[in-house]
PDB file of N, CA and C in Angstrom:
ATOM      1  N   UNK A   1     -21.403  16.403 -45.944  1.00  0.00           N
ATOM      2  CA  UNK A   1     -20.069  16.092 -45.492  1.00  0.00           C
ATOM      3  C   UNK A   1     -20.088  15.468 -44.096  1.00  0.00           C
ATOM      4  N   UNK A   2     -20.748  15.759 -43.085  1.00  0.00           N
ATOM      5  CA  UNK A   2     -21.218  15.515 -41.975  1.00  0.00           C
ATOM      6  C   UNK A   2     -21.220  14.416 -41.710  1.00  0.00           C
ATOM      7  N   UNK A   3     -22.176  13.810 -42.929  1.00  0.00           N
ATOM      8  CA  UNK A   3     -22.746  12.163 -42.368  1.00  0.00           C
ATOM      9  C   UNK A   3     -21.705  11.551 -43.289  1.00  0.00           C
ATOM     10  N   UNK A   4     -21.149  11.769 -44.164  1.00  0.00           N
ATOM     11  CA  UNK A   4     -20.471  11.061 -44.840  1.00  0.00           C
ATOM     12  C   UNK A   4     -18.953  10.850 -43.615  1.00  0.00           C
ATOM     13  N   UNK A   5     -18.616  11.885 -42.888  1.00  0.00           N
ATOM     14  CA  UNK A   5     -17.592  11.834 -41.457  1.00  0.00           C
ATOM     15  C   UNK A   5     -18.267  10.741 -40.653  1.00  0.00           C
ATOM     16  N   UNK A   6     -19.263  10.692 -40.301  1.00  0.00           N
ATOM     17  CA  UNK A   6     -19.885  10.177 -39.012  1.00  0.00           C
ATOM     18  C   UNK A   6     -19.771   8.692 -39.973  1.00  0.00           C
ATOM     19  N   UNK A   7     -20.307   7.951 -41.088  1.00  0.00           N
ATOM     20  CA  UNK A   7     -20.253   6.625 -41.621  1.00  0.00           C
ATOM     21  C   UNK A   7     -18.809   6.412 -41.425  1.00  0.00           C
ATOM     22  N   UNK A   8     -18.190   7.256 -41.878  1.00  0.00           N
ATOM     23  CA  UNK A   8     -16.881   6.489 -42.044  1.00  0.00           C
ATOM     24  C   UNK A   8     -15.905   6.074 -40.748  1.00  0.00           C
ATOM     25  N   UNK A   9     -16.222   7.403 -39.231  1.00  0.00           N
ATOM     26  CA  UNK A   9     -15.832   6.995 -38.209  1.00  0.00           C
ATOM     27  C   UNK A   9     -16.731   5.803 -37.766  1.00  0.00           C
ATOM     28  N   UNK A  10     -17.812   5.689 -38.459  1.00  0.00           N
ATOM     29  CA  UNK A  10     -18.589   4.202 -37.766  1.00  0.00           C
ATOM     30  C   UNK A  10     -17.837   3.217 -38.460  1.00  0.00           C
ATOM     31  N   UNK A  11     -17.290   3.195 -39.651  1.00  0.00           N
ATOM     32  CA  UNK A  11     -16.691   2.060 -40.162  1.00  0.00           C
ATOM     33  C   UNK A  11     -15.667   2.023 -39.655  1.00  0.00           C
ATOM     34  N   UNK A  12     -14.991   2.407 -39.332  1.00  0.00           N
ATOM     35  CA  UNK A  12     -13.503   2.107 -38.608  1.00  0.00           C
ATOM     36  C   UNK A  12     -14.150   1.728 -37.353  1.00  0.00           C
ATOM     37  N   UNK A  13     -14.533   2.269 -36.452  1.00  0.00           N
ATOM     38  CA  UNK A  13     -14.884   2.184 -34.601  1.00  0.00           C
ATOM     39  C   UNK A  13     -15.477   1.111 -34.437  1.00  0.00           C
ATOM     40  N   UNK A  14     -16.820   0.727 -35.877  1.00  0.00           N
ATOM     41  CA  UNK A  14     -18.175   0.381 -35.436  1.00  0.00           C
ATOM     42  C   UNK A  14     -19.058   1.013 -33.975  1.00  0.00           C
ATOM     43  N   UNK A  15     -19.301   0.452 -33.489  1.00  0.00           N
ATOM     44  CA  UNK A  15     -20.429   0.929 -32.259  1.00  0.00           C
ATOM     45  C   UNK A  15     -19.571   1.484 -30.996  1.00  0.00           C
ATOM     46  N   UNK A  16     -18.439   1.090 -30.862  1.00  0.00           N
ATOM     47  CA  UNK A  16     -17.517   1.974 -30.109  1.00  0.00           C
ATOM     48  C   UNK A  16     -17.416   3.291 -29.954  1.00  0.00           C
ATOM     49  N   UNK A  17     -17.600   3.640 -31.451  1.00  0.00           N
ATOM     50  CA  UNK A  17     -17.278   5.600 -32.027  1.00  0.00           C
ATOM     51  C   UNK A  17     -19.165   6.413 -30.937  1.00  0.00           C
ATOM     52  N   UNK A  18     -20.338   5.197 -31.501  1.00  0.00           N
ATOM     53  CA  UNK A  18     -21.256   6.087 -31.202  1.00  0.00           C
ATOM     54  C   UNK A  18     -22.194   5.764 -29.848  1.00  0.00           C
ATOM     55  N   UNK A  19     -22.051   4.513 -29.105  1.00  0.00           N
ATOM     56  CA  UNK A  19     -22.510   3.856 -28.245  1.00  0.00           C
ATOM     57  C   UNK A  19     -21.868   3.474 -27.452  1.00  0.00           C
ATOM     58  N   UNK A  20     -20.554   3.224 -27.205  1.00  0.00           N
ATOM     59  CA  UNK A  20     -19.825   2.707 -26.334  1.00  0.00           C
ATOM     60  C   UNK A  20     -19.767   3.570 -24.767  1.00  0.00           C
ATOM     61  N   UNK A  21     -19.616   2.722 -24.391  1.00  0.00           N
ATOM     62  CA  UNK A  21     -20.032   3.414 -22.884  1.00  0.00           C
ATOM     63  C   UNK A  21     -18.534   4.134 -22.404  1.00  0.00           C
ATOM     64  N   UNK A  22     -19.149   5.494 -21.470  1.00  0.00           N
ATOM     65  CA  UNK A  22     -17.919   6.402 -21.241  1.00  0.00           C
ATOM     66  C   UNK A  22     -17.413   5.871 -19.926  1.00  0.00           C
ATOM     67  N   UNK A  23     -15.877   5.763 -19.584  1.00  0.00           N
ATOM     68  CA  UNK A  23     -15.714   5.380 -18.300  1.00  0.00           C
ATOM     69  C   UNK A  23     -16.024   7.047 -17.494  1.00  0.00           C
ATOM     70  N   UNK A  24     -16.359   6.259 -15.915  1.00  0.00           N
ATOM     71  CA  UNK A  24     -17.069   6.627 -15.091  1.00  0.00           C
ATOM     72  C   UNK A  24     -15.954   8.115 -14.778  1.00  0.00           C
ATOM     73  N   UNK A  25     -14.420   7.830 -14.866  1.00  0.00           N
ATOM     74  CA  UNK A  25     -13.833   8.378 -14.239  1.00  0.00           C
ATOM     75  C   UNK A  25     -13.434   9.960 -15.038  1.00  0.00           C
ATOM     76  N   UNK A  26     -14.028  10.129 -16.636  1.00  0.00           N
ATOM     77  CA  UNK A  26     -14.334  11.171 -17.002  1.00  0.00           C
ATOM     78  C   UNK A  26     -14.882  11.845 -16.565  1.00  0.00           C
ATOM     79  N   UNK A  27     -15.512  11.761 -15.704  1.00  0.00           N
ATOM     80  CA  UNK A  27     -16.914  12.818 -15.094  1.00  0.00           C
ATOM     81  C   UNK A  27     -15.976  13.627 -13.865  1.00  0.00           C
ATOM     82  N   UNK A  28     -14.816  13.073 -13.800  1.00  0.00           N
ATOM     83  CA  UNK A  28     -14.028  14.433 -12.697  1.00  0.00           C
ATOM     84  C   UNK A  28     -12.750  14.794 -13.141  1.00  0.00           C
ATOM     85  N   UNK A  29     -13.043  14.832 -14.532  1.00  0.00           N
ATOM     86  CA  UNK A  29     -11.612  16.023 -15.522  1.00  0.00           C
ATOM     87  C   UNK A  29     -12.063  16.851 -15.794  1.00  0.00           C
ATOM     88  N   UNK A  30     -11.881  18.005 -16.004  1.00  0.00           N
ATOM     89  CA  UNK A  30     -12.271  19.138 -16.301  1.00  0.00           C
ATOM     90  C   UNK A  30     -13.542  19.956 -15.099  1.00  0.00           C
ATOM     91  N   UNK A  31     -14.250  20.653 -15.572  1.00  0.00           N
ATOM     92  CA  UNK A  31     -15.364  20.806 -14.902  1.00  0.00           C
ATOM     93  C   UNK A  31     -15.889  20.225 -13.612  1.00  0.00           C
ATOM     94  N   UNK A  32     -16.377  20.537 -12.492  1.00  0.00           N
ATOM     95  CA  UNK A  32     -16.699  19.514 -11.613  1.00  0.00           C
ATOM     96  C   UNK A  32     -18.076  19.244 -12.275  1.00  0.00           C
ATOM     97  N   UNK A  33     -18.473  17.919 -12.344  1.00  0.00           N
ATOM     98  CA  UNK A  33     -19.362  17.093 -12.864  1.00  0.00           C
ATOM     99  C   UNK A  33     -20.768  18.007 -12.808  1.00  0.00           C
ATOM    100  N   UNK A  34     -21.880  18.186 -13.862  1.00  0.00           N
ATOM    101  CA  UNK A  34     -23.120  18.548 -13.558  1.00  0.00           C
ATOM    102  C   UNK A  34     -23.410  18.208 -15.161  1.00  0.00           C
ATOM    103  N   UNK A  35     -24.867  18.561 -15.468  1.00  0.00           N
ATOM    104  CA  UNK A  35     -25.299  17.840 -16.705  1.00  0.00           C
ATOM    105  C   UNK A  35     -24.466  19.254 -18.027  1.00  0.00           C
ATOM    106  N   UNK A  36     -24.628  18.719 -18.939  1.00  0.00           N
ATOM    107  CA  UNK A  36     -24.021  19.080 -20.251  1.00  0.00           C
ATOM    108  C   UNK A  36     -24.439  20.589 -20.096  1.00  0.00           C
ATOM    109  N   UNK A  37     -25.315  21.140 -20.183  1.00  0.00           N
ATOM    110  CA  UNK A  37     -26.038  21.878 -20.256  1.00  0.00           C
ATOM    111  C   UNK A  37     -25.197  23.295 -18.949  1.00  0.00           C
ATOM    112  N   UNK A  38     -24.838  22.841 -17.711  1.00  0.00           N
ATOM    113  CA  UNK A  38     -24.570  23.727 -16.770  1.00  0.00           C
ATOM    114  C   UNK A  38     -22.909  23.537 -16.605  1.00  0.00           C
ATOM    115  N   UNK A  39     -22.406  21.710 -17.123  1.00  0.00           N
ATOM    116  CA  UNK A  39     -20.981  22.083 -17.258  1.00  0.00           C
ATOM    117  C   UNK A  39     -20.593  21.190 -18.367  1.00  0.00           C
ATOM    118  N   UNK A  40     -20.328  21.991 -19.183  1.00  0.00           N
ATOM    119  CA  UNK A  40     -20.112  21.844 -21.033  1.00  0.00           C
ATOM    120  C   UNK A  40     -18.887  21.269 -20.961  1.00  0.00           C
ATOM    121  N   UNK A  41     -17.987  21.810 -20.307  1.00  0.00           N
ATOM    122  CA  UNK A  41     -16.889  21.298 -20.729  1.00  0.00           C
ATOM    123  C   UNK A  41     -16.070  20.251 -19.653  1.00  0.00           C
ATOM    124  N   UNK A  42     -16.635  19.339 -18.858  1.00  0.00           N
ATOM    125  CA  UNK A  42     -16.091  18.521 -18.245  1.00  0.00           C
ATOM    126  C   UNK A  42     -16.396  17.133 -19.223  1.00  0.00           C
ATOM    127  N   UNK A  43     -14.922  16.581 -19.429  1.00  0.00           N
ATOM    128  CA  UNK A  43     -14.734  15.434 -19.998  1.00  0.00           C
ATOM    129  C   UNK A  43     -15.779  14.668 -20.686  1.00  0.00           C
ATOM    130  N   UNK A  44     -16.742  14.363 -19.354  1.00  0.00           N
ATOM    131  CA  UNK A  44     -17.914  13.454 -19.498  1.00  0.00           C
ATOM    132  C   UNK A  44     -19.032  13.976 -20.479  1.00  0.00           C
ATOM    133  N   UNK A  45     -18.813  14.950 -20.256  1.00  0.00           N
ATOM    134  CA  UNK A  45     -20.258  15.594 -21.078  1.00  0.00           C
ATOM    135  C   UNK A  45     -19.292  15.683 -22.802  1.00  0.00           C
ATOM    136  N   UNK A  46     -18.068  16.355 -22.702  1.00  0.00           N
ATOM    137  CA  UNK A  46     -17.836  16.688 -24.098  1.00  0.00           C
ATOM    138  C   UNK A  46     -17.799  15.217 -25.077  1.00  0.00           C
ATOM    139  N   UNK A  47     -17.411  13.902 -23.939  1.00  0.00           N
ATOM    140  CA  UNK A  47     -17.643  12.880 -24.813  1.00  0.00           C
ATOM    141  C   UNK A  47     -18.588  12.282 -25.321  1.00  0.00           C
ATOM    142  N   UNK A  48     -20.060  12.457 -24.199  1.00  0.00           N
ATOM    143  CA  UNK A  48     -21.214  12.386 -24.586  1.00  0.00           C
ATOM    144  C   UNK A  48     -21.589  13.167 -26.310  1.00  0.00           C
ATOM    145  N   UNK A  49     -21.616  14.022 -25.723  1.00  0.00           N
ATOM    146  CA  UNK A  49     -22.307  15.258 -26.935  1.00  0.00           C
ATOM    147  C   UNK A  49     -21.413  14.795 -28.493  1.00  0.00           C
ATOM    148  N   UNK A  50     -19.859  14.494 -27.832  1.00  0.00           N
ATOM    149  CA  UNK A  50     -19.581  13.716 -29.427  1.00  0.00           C
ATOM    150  C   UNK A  50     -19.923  12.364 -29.766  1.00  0.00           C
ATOM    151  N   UNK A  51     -20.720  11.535 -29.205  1.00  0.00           N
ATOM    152  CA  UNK A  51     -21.430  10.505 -29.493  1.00  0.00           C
ATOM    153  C   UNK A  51     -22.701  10.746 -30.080  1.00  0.00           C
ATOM    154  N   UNK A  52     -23.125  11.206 -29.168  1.00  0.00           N
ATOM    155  CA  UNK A  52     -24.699  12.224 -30.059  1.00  0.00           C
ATOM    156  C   UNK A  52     -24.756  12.670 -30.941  1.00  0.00           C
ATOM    157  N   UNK A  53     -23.745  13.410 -31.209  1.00  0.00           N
ATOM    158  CA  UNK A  53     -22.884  14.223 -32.797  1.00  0.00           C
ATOM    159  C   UNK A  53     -22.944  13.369 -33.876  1.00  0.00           C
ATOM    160  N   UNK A  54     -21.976  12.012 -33.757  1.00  0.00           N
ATOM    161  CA  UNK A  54     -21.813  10.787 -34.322  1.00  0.00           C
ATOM    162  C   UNK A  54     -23.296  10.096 -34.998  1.00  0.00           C
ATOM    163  N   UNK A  55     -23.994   9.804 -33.769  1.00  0.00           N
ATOM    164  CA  UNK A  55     -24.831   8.826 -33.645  1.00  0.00           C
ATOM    165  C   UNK A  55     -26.287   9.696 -34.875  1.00  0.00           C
ATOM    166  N   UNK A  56     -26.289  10.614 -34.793  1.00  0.00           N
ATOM    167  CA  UNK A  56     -27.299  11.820 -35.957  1.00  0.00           C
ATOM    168  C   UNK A  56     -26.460  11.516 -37.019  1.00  0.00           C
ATOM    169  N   UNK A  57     -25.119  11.833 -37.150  1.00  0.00           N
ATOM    170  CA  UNK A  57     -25.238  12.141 -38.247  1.00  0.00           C
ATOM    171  C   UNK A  57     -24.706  10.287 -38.707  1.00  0.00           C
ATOM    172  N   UNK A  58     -24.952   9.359 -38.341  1.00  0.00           N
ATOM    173  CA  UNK A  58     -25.410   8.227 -38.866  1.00  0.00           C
ATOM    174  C   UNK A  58     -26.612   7.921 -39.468  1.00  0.00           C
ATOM    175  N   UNK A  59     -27.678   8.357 -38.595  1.00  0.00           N
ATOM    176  CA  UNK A  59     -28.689   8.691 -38.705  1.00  0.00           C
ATOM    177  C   UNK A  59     -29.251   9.425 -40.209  1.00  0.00           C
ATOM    178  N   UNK A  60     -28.888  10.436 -40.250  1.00  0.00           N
ATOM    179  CA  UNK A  60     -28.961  11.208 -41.006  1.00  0.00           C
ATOM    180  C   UNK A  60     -28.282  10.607 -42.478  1.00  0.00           C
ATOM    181  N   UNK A  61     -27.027  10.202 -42.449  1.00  0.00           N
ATOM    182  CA  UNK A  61     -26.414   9.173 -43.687  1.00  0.00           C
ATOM    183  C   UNK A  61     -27.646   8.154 -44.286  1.00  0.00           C
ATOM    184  N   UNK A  62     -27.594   7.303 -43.213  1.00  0.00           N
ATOM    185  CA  UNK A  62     -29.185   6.139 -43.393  1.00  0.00           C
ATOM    186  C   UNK A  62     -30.090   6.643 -44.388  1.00  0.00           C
ATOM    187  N   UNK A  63     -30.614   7.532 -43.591  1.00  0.00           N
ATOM    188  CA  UNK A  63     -31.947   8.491 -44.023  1.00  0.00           C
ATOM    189  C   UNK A  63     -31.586   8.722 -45.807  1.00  0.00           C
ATOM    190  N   UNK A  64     -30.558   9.452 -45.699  1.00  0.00           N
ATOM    191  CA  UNK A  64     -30.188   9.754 -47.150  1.00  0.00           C
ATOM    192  C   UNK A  64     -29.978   8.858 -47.922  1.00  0.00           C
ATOM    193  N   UNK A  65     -29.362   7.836 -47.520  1.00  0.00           N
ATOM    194  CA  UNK A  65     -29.014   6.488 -48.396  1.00  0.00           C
ATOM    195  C   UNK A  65     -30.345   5.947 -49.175  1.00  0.00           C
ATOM    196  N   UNK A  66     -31.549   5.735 -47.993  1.00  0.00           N
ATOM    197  CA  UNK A  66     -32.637   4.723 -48.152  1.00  0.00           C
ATOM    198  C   UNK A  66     -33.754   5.747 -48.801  1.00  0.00           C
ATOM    199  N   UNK A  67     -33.240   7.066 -49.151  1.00  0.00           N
ATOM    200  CA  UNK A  67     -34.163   8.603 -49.376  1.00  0.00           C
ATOM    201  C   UNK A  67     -35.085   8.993 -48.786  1.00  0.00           C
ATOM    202  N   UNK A  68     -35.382   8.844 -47.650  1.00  0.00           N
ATOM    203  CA  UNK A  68     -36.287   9.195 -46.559  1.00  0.00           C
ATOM    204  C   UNK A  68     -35.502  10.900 -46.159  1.00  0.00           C
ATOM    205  N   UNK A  69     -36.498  11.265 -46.048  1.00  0.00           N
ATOM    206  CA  UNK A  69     -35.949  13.260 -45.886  1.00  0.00           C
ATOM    207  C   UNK A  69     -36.325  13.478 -44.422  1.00  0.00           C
ATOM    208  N   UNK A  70     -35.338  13.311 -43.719  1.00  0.00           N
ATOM    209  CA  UNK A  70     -34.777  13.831 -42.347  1.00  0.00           C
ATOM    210  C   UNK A  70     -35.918  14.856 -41.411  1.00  0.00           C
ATOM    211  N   UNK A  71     -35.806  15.238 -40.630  1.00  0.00           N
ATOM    212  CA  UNK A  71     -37.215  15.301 -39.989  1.00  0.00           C
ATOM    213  C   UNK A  71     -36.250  16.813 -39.140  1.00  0.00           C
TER     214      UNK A  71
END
């Protein structure tokens, strides 16, 4: 279900949904700025981590499509 979400937000977005670059000025909403890991929930990071999210389970769709078994 996952990757079949992540293809279909790539078909609507294209490379926007999983690559598109975050503006700068996310990084001082929420959280004061530090990496994902020490502040989870400031803007910048939660948009990151849903690109990453995206960008696997594209990944992962591919994989399944072409039958290559995911690693």
């Amino acid at each position: 279900m996952r990757e079949e979400l992540c293809h279909f937000l790539f078909t609507v977005f294209d490379h926007r949904i999983c690559c598109g670059k975050i503006p700068e000025w996310t990084a001082h909403v929420g959280q004061p700025w530090d990496t994902y890991d020490v502040a989870p929930w400031n803007l910048y990071n939660v948009l990151w981590r849903t690109q990453h999210w995206i960008l696997n389970g594209i990944e992962m769709y591919e994989n399944k499509r072409n039958g290559e078994r995911s690693t």
